[in-house]
N, C-alpha and C. Protein backbone atom coordinates (compact mmCIF):
# COMPACT_ATOMS: atom_id res chain seq x y z
N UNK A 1 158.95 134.35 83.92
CA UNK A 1 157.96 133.97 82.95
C UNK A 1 158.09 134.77 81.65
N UNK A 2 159.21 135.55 81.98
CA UNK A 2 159.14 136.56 80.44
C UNK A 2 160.06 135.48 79.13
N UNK A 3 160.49 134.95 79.16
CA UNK A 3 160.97 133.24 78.41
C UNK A 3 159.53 132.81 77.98
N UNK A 4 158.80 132.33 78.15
CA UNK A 4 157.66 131.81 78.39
C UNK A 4 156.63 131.90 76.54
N UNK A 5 156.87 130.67 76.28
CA UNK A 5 156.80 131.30 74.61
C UNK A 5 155.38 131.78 74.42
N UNK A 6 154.92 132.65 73.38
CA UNK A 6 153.04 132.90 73.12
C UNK A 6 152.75 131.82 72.34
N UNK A 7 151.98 130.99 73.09
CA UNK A 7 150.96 130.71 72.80
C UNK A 7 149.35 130.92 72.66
N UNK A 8 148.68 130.73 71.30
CA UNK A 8 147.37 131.34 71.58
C UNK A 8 146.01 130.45 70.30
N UNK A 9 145.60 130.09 70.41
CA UNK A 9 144.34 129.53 69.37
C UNK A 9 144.32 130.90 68.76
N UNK A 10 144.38 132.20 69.11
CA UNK A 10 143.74 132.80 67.95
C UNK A 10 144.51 133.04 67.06
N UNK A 11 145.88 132.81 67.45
CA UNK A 11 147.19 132.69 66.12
C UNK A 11 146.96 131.62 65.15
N UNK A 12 146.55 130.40 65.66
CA UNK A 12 146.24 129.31 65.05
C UNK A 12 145.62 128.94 63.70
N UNK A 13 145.44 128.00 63.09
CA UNK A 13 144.40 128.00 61.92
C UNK A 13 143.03 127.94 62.48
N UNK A 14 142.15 127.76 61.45
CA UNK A 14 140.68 128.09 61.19
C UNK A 14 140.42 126.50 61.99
N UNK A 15 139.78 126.15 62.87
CA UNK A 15 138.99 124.51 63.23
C UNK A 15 138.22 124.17 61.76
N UNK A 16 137.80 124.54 61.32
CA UNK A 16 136.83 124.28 60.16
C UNK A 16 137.63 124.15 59.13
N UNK A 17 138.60 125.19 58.57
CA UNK A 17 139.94 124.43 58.01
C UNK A 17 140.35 122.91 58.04
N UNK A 18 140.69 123.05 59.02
CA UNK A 18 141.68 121.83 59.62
C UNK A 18 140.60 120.90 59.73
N UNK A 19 139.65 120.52 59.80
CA UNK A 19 138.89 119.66 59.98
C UNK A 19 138.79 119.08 58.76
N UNK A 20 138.38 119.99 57.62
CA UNK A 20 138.28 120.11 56.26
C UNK A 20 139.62 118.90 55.87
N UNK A 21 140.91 119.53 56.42
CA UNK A 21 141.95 118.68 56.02
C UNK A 21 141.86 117.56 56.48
N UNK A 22 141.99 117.15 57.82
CA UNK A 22 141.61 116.07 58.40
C UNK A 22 140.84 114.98 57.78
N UNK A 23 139.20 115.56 57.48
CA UNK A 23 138.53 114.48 56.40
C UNK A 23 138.96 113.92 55.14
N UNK A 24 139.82 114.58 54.76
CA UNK A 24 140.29 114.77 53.30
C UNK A 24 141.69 113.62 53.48
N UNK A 25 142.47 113.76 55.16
CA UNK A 25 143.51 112.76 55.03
C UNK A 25 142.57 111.47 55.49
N UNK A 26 141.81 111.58 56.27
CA UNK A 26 140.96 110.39 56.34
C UNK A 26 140.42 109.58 55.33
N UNK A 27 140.17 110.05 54.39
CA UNK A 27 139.58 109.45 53.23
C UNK A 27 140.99 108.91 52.04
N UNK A 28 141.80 110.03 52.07
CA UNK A 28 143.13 109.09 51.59
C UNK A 28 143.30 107.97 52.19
N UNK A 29 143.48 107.25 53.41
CA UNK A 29 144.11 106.36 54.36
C UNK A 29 142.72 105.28 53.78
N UNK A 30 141.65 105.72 53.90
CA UNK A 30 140.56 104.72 53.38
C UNK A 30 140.87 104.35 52.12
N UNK A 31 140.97 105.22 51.02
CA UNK A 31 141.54 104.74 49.46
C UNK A 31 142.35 103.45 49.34
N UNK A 32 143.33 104.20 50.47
CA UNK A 32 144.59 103.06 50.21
C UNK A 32 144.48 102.05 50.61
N UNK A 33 143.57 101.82 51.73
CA UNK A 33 142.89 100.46 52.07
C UNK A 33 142.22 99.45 51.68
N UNK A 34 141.67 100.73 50.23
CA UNK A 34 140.50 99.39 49.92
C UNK A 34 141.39 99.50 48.57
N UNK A 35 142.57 99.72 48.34
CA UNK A 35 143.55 99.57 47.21
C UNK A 35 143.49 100.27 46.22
N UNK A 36 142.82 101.30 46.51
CA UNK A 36 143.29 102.34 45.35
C UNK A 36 144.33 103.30 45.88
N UNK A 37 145.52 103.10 45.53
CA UNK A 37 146.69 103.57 45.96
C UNK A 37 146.76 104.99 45.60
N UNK A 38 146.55 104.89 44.04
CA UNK A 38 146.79 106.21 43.33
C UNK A 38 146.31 107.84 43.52
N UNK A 39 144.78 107.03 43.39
CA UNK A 39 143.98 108.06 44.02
C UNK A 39 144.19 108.70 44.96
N UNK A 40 145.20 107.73 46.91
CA UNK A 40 144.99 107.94 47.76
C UNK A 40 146.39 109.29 47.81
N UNK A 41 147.13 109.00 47.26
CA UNK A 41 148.29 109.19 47.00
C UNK A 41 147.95 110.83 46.18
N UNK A 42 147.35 110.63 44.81
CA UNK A 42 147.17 112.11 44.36
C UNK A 42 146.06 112.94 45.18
N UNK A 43 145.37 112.27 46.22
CA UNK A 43 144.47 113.41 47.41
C UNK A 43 144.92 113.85 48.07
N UNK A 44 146.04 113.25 48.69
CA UNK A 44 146.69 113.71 49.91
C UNK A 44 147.90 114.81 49.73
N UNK A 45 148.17 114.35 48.00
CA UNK A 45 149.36 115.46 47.67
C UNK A 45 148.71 116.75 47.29
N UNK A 46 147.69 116.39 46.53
CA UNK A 46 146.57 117.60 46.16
C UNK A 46 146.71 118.64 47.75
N UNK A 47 146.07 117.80 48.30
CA UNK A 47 145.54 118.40 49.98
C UNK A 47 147.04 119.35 50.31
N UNK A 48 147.92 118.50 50.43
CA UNK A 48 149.02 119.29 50.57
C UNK A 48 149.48 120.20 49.80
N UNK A 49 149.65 120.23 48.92
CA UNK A 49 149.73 121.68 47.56
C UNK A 49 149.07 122.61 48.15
N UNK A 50 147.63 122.40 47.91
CA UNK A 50 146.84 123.43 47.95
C UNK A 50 146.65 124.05 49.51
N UNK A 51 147.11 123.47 50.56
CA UNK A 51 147.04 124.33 51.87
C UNK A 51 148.40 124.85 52.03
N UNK A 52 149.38 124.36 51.35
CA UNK A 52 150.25 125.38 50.95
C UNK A 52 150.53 126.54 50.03
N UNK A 53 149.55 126.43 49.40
CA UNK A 53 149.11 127.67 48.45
C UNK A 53 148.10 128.95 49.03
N UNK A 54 147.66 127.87 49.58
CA UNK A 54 146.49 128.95 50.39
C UNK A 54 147.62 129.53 51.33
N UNK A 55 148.41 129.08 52.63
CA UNK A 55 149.38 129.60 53.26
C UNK A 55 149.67 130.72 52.36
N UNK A 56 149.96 130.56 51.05
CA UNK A 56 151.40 131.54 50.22
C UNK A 56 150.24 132.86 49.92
N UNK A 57 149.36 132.43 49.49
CA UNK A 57 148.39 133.26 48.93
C UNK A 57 147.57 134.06 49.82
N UNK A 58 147.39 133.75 51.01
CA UNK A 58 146.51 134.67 52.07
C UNK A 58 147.78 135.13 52.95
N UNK A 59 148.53 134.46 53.71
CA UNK A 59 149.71 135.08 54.30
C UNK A 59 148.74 135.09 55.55
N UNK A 60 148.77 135.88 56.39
CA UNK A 60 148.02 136.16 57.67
C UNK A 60 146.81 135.27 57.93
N UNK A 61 146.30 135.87 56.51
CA UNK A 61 144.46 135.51 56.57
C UNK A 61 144.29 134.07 56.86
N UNK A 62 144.95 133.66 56.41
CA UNK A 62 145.18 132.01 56.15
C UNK A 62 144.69 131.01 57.37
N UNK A 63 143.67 130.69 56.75
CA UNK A 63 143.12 129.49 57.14
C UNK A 63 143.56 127.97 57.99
N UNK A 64 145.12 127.91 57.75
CA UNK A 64 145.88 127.15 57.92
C UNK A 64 147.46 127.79 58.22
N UNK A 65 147.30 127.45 59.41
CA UNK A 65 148.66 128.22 60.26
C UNK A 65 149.45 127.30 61.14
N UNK A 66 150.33 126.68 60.69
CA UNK A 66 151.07 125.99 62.08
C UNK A 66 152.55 126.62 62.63
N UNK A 67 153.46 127.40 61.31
CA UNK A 67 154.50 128.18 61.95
C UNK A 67 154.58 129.02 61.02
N UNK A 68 155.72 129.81 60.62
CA UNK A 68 155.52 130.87 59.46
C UNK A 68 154.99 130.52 57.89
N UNK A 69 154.80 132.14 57.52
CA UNK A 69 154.05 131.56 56.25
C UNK A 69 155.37 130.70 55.26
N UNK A 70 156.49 130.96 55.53
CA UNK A 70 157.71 130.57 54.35
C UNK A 70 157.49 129.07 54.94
N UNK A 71 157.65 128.62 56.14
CA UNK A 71 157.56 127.12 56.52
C UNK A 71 156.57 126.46 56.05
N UNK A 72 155.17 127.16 56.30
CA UNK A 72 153.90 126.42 56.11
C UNK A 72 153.95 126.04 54.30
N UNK A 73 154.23 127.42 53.89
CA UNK A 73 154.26 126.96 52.32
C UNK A 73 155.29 126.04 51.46
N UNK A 74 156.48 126.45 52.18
CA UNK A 74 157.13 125.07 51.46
C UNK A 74 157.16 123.52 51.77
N UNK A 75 156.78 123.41 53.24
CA UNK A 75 156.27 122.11 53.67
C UNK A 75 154.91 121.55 52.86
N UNK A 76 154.04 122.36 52.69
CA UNK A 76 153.05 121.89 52.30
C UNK A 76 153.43 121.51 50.31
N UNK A 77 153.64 122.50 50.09
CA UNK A 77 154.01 122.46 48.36
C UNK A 77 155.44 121.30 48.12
N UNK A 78 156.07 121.39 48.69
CA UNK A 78 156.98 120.42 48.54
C UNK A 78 156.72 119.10 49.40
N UNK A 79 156.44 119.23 50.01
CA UNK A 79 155.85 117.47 50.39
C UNK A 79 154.67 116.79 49.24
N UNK A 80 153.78 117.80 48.71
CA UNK A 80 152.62 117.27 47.79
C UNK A 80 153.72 116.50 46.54
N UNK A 81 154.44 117.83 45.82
CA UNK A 81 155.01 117.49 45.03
C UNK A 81 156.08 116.30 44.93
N UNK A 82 156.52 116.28 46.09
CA UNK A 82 157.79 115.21 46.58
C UNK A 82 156.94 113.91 46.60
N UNK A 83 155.32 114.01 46.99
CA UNK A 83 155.06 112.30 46.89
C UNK A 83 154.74 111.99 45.76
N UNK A 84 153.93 113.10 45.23
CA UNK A 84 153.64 112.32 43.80
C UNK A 84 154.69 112.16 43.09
N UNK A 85 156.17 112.85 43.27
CA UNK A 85 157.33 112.81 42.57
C UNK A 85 157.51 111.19 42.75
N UNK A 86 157.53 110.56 43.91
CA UNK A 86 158.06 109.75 44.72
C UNK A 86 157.28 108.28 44.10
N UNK A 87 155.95 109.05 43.94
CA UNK A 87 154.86 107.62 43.84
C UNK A 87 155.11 107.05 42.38
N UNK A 88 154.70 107.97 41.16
CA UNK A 88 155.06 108.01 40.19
C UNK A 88 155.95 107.81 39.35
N UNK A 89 157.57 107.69 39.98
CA UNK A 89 158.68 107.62 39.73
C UNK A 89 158.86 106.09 40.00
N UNK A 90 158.21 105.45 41.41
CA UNK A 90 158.22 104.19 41.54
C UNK A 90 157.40 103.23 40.57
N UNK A 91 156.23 103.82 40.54
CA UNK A 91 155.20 103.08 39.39
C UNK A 91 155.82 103.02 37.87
N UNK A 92 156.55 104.40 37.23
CA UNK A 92 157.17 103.88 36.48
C UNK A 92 157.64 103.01 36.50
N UNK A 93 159.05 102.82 37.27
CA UNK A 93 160.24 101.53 37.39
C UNK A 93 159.19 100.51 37.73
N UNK A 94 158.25 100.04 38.04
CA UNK A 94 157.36 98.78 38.39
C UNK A 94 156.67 98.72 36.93
């Protein structure tokens, strides 16, 4: 059992965090439903930036933890940026 990886909730993020995020992707997925694309699109990248900032900026403290702080923060900051790169770049050419 010494293999046996740690696992633990108290390594984890904040529930109240993550919940926080959760509502926040919930309500994107609603945007885009009732066709406001844009909006749904700059919340969700927002959402993502900024819990990757928070990752970069608290380090430990952080509210939002799923693997190290270098992973959490560039997943989060570069996925925000990569959609609105993505969304925006298409809406131009349209």
């Amino acid at each position: 059992m010494k293999n046996h990886p740690f696992v633990s909730e108290a390594h984890e993020g904040k529930p109240w965090f993550e919940w926080i995020v959760a509502a926040l992707v919930v309500s994107s997925g609603v945007l885009a439903a009732l066709g406001y694309t844009m909006a749904a699109t700059v919340l969700i990248s927002v959402t993502a930036i900024v819990t990757g900032l928070v990752r970069l900026i608290l380090r430990e403290r952080s509210p939002w933890k799923v693997r190290s702080v270098a992973f959490d923060s560039f997943i989060g900051i570069c996925l925000g940026v990569g959609l609105l790169a993505t969304y925006f770049s298409v809406y131009i050419i349209l």
